[in-house]
PDB file of N, CA and C in Angstrom:
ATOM      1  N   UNK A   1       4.582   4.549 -14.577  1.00  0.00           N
ATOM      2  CA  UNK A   1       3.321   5.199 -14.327  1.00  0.00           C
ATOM      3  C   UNK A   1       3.352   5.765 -12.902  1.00  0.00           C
ATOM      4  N   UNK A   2       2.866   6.779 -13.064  1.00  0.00           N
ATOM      5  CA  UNK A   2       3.510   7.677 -11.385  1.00  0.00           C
ATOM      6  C   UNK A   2       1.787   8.589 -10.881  1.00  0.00           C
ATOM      7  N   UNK A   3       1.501   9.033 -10.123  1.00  0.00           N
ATOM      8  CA  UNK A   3       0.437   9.961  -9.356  1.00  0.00           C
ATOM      9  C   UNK A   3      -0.911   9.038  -9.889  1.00  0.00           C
ATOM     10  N   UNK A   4      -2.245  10.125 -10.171  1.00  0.00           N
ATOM     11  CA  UNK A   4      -3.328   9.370 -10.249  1.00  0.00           C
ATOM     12  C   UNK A   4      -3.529   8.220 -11.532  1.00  0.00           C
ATOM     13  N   UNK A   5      -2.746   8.391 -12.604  1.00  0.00           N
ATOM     14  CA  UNK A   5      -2.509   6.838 -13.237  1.00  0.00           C
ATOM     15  C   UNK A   5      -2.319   5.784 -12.746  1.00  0.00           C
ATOM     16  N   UNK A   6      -0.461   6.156 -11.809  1.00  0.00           N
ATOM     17  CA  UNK A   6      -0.348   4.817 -11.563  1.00  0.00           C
ATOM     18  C   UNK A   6      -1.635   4.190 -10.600  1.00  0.00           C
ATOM     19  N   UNK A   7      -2.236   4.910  -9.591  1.00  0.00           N
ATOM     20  CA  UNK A   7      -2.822   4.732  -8.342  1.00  0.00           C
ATOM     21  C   UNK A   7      -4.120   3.690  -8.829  1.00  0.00           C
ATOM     22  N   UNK A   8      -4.673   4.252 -10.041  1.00  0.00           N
ATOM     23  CA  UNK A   8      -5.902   3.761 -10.744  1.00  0.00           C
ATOM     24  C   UNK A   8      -5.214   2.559 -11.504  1.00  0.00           C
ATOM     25  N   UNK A   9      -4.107   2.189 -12.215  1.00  0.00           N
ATOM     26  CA  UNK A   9      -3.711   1.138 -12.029  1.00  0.00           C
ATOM     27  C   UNK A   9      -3.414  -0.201 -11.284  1.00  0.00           C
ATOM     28  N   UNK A  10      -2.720   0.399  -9.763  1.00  0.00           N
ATOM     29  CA  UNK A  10      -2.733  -0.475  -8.886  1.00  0.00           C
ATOM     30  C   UNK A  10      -3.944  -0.865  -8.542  1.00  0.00           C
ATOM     31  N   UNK A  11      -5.153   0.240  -8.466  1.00  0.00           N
ATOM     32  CA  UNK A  11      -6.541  -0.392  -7.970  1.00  0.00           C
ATOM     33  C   UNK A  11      -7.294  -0.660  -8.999  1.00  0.00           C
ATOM     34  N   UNK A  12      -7.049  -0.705 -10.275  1.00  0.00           N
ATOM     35  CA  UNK A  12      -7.565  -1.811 -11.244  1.00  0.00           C
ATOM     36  C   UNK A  12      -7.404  -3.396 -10.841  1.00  0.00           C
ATOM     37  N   UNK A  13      -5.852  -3.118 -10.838  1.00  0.00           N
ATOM     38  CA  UNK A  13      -5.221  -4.320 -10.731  1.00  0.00           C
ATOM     39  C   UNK A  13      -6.359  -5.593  -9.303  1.00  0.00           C
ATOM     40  N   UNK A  14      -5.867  -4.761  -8.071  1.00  0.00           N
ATOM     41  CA  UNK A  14      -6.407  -5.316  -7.132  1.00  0.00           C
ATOM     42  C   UNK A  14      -8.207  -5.837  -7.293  1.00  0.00           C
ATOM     43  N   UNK A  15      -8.560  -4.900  -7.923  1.00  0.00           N
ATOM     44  CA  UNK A  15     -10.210  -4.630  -7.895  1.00  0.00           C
ATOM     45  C   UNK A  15     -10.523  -6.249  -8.843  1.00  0.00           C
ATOM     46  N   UNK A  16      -9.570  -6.586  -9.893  1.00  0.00           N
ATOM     47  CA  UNK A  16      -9.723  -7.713 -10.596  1.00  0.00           C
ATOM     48  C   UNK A  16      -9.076  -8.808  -9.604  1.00  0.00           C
ATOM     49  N   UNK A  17      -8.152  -8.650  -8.877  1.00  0.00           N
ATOM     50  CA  UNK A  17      -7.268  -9.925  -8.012  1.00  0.00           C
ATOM     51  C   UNK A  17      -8.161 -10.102  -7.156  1.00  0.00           C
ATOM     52  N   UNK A  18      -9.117  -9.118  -6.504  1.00  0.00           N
ATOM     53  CA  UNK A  18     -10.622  -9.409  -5.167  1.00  0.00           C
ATOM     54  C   UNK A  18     -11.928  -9.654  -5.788  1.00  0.00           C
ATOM     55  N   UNK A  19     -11.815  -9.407  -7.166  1.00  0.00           N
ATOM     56  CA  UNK A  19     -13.113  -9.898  -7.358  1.00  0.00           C
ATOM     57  C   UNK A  19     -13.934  -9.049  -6.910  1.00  0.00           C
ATOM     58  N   UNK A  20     -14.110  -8.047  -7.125  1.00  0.00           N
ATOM     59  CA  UNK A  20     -14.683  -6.770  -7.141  1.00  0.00           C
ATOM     60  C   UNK A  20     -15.669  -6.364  -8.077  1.00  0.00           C
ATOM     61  N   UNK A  21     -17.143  -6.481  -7.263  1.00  0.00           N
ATOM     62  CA  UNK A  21     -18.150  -6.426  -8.302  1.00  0.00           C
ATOM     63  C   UNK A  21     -18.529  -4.802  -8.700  1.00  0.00           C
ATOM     64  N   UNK A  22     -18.547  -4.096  -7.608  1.00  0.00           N
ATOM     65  CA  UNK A  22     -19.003  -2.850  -7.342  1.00  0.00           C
ATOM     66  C   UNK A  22     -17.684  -1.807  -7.002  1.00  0.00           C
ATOM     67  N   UNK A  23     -16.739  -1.329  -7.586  1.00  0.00           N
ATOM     68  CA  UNK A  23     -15.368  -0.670  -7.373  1.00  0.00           C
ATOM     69  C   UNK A  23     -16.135   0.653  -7.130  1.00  0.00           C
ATOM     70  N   UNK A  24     -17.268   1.247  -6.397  1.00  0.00           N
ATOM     71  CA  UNK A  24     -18.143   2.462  -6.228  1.00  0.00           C
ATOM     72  C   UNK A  24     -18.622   2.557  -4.925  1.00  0.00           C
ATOM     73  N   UNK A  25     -18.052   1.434  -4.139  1.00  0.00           N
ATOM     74  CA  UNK A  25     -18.283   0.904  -2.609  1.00  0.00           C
ATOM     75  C   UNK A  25     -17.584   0.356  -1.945  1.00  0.00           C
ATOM     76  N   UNK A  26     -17.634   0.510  -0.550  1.00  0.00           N
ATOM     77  CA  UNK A  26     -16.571   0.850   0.131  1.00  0.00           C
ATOM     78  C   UNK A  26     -16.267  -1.227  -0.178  1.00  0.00           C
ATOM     79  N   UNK A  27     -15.343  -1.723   0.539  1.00  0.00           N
ATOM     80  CA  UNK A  27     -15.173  -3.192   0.278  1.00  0.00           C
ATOM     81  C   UNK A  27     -13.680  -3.575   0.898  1.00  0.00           C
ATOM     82  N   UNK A  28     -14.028  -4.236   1.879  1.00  0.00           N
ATOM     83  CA  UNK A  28     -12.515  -4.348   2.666  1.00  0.00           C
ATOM     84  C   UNK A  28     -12.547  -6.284   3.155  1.00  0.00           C
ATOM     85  N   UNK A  29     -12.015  -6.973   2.389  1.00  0.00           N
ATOM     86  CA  UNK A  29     -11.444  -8.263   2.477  1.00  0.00           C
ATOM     87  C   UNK A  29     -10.496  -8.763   3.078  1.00  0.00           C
ATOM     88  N   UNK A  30     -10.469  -9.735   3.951  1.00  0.00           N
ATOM     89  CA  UNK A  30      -9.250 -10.352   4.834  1.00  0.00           C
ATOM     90  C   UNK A  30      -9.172 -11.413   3.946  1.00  0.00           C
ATOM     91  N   UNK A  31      -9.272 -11.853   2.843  1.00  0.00           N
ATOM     92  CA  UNK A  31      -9.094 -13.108   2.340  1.00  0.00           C
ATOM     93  C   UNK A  31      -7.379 -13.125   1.815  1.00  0.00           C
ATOM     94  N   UNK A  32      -6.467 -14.002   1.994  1.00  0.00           N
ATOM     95  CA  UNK A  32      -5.070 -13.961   1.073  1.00  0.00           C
ATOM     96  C   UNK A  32      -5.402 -13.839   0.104  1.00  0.00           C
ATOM     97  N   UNK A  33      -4.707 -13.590  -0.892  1.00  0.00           N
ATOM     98  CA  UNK A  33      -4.186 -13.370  -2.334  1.00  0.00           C
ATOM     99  C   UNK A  33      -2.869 -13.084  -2.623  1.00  0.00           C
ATOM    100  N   UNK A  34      -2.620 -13.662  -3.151  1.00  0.00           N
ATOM    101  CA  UNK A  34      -1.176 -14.150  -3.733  1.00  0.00           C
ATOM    102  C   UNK A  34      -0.898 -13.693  -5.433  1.00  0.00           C
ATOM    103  N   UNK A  35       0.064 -12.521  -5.192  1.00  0.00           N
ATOM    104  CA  UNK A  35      -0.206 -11.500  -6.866  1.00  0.00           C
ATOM    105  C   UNK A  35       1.017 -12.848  -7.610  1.00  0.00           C
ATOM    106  N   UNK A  36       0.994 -11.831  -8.761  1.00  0.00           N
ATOM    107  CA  UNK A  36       1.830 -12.562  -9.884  1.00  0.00           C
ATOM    108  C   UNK A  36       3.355 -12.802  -9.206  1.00  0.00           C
ATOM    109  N   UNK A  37       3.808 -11.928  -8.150  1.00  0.00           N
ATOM    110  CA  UNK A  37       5.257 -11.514  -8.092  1.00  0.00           C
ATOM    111  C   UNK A  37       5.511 -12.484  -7.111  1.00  0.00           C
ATOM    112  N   UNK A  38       4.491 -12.988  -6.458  1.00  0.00           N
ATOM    113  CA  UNK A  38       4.504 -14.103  -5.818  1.00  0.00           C
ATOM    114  C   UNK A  38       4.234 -13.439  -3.820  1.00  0.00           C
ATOM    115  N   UNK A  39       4.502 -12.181  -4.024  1.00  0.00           N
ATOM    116  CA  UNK A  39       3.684 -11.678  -2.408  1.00  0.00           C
ATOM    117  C   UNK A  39       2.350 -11.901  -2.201  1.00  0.00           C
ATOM    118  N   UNK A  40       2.400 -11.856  -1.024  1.00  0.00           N
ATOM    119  CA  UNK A  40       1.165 -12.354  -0.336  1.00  0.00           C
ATOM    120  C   UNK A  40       0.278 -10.859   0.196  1.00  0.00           C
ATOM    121  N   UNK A  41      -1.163 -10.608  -0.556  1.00  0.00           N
ATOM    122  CA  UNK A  41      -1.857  -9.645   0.558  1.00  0.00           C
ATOM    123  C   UNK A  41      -2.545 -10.676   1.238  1.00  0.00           C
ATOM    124  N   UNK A  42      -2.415  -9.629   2.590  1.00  0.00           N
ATOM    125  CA  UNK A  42      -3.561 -10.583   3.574  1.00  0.00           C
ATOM    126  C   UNK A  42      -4.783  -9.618   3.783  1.00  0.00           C
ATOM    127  N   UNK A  43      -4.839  -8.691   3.058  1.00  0.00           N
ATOM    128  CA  UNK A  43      -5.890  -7.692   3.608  1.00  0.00           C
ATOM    129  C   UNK A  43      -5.679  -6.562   2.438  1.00  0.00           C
ATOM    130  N   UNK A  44      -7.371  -6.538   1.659  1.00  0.00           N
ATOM    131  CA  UNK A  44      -7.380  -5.214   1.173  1.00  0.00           C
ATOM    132  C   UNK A  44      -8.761  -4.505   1.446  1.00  0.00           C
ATOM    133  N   UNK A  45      -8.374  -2.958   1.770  1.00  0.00           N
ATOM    134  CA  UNK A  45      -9.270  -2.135   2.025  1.00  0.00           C
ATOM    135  C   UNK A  45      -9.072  -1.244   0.992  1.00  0.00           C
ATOM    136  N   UNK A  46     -10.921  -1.375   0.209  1.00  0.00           N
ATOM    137  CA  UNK A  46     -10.874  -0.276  -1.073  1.00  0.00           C
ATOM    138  C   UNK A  46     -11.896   0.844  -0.240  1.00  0.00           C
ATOM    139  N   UNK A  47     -11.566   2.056  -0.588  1.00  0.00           N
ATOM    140  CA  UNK A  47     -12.561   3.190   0.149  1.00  0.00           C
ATOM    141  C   UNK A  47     -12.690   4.405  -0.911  1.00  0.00           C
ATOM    142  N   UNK A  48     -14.002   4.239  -1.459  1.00  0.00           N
ATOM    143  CA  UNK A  48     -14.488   5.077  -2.544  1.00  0.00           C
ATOM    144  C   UNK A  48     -14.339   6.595  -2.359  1.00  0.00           C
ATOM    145  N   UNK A  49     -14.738   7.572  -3.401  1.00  0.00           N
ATOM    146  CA  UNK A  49     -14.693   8.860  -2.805  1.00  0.00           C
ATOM    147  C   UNK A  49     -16.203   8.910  -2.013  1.00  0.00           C
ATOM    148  N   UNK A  50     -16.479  10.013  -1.224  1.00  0.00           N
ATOM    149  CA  UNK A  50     -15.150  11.118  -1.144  1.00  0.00           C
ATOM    150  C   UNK A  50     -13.702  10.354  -0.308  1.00  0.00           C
ATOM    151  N   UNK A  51     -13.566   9.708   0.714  1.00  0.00           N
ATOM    152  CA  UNK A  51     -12.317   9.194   1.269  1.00  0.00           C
ATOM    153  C   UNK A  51     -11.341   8.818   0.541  1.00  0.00           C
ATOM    154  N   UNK A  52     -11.526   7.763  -0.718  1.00  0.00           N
ATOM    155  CA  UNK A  52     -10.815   7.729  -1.424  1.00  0.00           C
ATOM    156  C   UNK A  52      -9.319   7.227  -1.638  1.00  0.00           C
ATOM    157  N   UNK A  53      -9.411   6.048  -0.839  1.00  0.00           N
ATOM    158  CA  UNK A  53      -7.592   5.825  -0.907  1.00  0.00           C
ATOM    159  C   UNK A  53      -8.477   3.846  -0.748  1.00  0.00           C
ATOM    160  N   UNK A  54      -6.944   3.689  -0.515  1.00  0.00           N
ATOM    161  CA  UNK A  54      -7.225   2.092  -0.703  1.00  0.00           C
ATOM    162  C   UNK A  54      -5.711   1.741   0.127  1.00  0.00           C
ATOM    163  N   UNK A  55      -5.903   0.561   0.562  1.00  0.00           N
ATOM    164  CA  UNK A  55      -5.107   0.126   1.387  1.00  0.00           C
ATOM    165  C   UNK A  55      -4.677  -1.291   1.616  1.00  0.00           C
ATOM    166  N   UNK A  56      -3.187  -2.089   2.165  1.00  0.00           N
ATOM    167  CA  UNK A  56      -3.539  -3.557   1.886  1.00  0.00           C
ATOM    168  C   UNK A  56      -2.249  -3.852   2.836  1.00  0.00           C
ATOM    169  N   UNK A  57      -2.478  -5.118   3.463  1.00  0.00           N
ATOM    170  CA  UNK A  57      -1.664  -5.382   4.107  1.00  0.00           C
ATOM    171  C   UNK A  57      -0.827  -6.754   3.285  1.00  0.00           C
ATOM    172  N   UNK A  58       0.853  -6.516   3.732  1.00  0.00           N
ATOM    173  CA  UNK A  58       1.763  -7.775   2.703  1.00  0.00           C
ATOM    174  C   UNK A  58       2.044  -8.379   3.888  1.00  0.00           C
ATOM    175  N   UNK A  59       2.243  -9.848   3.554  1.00  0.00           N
ATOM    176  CA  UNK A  59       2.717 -10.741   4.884  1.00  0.00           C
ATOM    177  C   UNK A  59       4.246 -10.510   4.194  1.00  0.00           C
ATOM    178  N   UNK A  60       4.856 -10.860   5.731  1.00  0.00           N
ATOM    179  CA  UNK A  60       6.545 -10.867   5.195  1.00  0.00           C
ATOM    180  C   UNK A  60       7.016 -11.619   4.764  1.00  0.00           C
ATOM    181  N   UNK A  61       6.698 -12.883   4.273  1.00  0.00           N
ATOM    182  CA  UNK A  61       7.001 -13.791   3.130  1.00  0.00           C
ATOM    183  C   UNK A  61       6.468 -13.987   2.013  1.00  0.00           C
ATOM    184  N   UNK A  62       7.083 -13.739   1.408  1.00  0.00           N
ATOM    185  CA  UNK A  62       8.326 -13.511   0.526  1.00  0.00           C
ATOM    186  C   UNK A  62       8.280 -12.162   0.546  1.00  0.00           C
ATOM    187  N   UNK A  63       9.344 -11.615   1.578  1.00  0.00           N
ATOM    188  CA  UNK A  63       9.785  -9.943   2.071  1.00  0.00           C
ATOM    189  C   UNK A  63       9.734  -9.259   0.869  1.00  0.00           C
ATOM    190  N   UNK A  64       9.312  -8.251   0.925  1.00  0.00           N
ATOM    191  CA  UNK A  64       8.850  -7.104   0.165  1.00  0.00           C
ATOM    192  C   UNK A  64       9.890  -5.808   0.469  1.00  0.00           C
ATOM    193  N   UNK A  65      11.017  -5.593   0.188  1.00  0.00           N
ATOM    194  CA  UNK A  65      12.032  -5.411   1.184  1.00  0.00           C
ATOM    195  C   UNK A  65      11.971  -3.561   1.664  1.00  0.00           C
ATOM    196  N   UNK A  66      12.158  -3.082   2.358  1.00  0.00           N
ATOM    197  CA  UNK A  66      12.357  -1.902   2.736  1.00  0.00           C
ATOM    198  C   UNK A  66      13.185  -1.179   1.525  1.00  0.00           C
ATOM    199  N   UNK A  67      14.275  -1.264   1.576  1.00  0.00           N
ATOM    200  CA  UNK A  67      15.530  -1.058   0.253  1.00  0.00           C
ATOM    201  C   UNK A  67      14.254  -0.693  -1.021  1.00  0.00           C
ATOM    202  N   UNK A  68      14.137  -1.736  -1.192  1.00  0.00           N
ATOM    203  CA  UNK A  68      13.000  -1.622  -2.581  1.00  0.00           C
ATOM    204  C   UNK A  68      12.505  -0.443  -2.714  1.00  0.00           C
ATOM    205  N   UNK A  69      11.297  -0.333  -1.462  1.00  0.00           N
ATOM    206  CA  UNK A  69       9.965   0.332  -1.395  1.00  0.00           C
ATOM    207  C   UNK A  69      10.452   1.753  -1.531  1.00  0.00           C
ATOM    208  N   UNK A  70      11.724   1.915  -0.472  1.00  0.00           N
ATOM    209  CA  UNK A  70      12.160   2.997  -0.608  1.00  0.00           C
ATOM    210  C   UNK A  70      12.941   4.063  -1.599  1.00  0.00           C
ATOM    211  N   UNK A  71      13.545   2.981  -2.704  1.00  0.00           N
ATOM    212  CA  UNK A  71      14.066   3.036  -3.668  1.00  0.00           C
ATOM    213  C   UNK A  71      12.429   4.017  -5.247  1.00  0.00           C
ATOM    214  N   UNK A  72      11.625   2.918  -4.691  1.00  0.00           N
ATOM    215  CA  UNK A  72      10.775   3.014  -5.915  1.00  0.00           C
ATOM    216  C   UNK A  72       9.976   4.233  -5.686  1.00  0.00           C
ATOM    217  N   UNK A  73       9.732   4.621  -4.372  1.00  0.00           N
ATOM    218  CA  UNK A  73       8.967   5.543  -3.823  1.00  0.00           C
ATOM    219  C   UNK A  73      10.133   7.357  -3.340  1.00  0.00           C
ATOM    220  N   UNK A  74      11.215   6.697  -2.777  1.00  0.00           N
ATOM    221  CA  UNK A  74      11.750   7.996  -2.385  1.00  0.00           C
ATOM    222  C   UNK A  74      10.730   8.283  -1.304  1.00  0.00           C
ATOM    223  N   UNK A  75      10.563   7.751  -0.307  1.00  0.00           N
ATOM    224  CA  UNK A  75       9.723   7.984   1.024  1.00  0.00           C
ATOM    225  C   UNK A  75      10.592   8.361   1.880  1.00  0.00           C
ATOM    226  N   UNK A  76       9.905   9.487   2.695  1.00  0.00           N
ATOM    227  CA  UNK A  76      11.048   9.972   4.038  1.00  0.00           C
ATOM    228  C   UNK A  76      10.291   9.364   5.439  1.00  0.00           C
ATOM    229  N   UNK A  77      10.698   9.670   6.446  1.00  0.00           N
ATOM    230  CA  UNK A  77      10.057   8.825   7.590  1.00  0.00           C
ATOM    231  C   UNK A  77       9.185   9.611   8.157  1.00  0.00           C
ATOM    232  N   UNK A  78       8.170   8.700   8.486  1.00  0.00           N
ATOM    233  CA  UNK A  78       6.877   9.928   8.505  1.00  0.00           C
ATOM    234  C   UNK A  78       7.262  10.966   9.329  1.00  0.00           C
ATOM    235  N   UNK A  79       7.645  10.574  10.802  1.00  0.00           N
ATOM    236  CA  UNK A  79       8.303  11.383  11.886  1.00  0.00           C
ATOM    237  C   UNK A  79       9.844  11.640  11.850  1.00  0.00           C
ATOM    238  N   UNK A  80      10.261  12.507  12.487  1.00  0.00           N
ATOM    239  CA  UNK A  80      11.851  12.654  12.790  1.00  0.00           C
ATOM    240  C   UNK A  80      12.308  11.497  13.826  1.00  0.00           C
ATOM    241  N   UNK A  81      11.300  11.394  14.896  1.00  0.00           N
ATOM    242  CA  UNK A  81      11.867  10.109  15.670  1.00  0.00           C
ATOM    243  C   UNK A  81      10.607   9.682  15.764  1.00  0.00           C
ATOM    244  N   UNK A  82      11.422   7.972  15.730  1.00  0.00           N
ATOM    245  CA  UNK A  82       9.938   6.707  15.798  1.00  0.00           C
ATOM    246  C   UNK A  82      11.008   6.171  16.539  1.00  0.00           C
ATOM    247  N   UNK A  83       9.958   5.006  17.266  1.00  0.00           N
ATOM    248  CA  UNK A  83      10.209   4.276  18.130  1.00  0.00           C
ATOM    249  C   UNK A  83      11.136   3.109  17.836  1.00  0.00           C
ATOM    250  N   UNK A  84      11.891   2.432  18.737  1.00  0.00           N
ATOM    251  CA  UNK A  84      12.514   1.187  18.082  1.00  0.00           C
ATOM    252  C   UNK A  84      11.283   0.154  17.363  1.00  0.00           C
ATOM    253  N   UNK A  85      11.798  -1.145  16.344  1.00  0.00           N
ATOM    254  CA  UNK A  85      10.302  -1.462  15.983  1.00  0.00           C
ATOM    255  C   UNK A  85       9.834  -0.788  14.197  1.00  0.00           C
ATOM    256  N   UNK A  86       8.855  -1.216  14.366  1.00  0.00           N
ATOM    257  CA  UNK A  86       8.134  -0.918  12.871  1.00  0.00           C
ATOM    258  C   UNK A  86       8.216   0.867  12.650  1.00  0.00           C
ATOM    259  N   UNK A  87       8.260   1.066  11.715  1.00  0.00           N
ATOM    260  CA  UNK A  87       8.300   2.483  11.200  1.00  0.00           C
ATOM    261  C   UNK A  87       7.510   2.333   9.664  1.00  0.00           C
ATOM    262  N   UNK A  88       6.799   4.212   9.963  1.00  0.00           N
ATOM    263  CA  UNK A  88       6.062   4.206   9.298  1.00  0.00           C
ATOM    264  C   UNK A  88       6.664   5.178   7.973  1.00  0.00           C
ATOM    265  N   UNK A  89       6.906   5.073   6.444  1.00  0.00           N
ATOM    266  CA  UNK A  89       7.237   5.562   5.639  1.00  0.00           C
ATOM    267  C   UNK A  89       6.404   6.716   4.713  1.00  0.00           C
ATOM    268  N   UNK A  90       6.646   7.965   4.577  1.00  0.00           N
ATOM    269  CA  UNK A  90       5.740   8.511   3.429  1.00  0.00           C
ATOM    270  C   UNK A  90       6.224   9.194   2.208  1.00  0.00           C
ATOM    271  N   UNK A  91       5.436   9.249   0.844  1.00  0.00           N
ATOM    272  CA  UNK A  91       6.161  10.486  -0.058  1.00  0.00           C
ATOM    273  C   UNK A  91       4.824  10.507  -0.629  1.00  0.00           C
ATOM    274  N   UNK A  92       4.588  11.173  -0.873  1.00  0.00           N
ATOM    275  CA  UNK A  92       4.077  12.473  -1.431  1.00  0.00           C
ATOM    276  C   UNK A  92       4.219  13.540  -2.883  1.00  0.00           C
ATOM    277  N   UNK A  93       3.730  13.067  -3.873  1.00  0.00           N
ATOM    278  CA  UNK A  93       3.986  13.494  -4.832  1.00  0.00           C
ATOM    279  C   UNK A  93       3.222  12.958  -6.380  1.00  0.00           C
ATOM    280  N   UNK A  94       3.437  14.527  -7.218  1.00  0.00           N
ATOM    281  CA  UNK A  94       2.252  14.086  -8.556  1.00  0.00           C
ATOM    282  C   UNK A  94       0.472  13.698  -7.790  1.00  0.00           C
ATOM    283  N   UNK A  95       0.273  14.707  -6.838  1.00  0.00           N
ATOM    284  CA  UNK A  95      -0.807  14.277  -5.871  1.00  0.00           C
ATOM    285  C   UNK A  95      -1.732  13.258  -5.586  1.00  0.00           C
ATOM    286  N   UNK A  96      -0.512  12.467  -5.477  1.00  0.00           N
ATOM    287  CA  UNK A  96      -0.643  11.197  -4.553  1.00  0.00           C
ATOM    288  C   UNK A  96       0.479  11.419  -3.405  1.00  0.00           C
ATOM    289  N   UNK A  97      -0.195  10.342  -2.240  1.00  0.00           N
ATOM    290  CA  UNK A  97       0.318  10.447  -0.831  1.00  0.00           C
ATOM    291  C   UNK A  97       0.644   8.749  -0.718  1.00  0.00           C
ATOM    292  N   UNK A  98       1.618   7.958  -0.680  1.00  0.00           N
ATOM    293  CA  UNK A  98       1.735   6.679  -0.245  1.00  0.00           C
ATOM    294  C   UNK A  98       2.679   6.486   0.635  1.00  0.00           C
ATOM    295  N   UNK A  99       1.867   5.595   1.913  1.00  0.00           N
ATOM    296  CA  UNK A  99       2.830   5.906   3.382  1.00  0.00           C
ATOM    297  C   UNK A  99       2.549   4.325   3.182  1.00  0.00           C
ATOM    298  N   UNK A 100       3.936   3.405   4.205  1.00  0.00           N
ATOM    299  CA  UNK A 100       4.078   2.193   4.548  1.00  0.00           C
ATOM    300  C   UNK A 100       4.765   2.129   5.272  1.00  0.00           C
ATOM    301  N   UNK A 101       4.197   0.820   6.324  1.00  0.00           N
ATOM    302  CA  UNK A 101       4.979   0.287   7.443  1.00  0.00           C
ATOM    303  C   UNK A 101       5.545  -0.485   7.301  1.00  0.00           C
ATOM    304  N   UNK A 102       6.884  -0.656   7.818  1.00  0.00           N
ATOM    305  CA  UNK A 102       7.670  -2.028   8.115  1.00  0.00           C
ATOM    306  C   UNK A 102       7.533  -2.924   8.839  1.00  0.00           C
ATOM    307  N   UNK A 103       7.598  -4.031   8.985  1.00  0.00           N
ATOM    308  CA  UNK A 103       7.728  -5.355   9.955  1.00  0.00           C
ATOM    309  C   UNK A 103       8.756  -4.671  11.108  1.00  0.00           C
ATOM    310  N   UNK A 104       7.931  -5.752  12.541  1.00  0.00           N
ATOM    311  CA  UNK A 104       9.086  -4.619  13.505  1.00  0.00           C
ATOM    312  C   UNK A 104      10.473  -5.014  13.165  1.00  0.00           C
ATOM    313  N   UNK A 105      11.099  -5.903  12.379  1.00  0.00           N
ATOM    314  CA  UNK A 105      12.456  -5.706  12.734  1.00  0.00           C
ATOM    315  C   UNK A 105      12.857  -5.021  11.588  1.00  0.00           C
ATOM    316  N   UNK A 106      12.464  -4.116  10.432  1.00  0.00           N
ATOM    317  CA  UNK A 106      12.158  -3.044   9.512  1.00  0.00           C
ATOM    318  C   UNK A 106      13.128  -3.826   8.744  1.00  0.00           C
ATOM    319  N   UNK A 107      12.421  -4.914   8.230  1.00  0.00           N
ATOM    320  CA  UNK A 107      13.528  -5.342   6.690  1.00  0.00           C
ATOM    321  C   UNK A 107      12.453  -5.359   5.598  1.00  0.00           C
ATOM    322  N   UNK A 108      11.040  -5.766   5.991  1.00  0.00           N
ATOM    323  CA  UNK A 108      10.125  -5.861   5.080  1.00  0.00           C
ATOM    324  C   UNK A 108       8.678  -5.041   5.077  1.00  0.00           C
ATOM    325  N   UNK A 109       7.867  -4.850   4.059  1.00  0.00           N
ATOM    326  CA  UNK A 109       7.442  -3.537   4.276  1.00  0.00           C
ATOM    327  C   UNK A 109       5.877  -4.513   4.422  1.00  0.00           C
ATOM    328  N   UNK A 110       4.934  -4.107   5.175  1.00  0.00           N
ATOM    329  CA  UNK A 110       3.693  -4.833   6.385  1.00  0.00           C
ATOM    330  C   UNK A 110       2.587  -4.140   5.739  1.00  0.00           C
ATOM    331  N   UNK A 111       2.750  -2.661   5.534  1.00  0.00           N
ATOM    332  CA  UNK A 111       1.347  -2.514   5.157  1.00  0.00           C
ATOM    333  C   UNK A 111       1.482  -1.365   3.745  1.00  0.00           C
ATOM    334  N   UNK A 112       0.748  -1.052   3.218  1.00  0.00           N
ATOM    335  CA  UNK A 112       0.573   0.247   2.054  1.00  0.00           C
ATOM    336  C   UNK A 112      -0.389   0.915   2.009  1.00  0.00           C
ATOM    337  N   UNK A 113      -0.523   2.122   2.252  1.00  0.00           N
ATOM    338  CA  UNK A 113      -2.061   3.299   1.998  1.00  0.00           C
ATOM    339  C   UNK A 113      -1.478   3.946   0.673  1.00  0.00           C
ATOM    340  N   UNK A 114      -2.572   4.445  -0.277  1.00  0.00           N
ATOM    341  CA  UNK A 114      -2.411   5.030  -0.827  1.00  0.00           C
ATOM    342  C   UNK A 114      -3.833   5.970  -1.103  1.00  0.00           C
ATOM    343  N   UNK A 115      -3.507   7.418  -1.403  1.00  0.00           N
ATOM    344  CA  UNK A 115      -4.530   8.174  -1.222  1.00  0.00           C
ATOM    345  C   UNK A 115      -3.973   9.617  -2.061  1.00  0.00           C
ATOM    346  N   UNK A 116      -5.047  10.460  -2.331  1.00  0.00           N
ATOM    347  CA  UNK A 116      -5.009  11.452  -3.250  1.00  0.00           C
ATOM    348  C   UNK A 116      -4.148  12.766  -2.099  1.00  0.00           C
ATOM    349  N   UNK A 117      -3.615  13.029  -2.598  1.00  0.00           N
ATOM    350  CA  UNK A 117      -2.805  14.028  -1.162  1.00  0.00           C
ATOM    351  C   UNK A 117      -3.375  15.305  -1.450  1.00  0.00           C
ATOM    352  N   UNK A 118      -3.786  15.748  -0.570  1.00  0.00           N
ATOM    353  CA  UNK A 118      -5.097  17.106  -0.648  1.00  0.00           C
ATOM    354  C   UNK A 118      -4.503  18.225   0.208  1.00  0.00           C
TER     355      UNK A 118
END
């Protein structure tokens, strides 16, 4: 499942893992949650239209690995040069936009936006 399917999938998914009464308002939780695959969010931010994207932070245990993300996504680096440290990933495509950061020593991936690419 790829562009605005998969996207409405993943935020099905989440909207049932937070306990999400109102998915029509904005709603941003620091509580853990721990999915099926066994990663950890420590943070999700849902943001209705018009803004419209949703967002969540993974702790790095049990690493979520760079290799992966990049594999499943085909993300290029947001910039030509980033700093030593965390780097930020994007692709773009089937109009959706999903960018992620790495942990600074870039083995595991820290955060995920995803949003309608306009």
């Amino acid at each position: 499942m790829s562009g605005i399917e998969g996207r409405n999938s993943i935020q099905s998914a989440l909207i049932q893992a937070y306990g999400i009464k109102d998915p029509q308002s904005k709603h941003i939780d620091n509580q853990p949650r721990t999915l099926a695959d066994r990663h950890i969010l420590s943070m999700f931010w849902l943001e209705p239209p018009p803004a419209d994207f949703l967002s969540v932070a993974v702790e790095p245990e049990p690493c979520f690995s760079i290799e992966r993300a990049l594999r499943l996504t085909q993300a290029k680096p947001h910039t030509e040069q980033q700093p030593p440290g965390a780097k930020t990933y994007d692709a773009i495509r089937n109009g959706m936009m999903v960018s992620f950061s790495t942990t600074p020593g870039e083995k595991c991936v820290s955060f995920i936006h995803i949003e309608r690419d306009r």
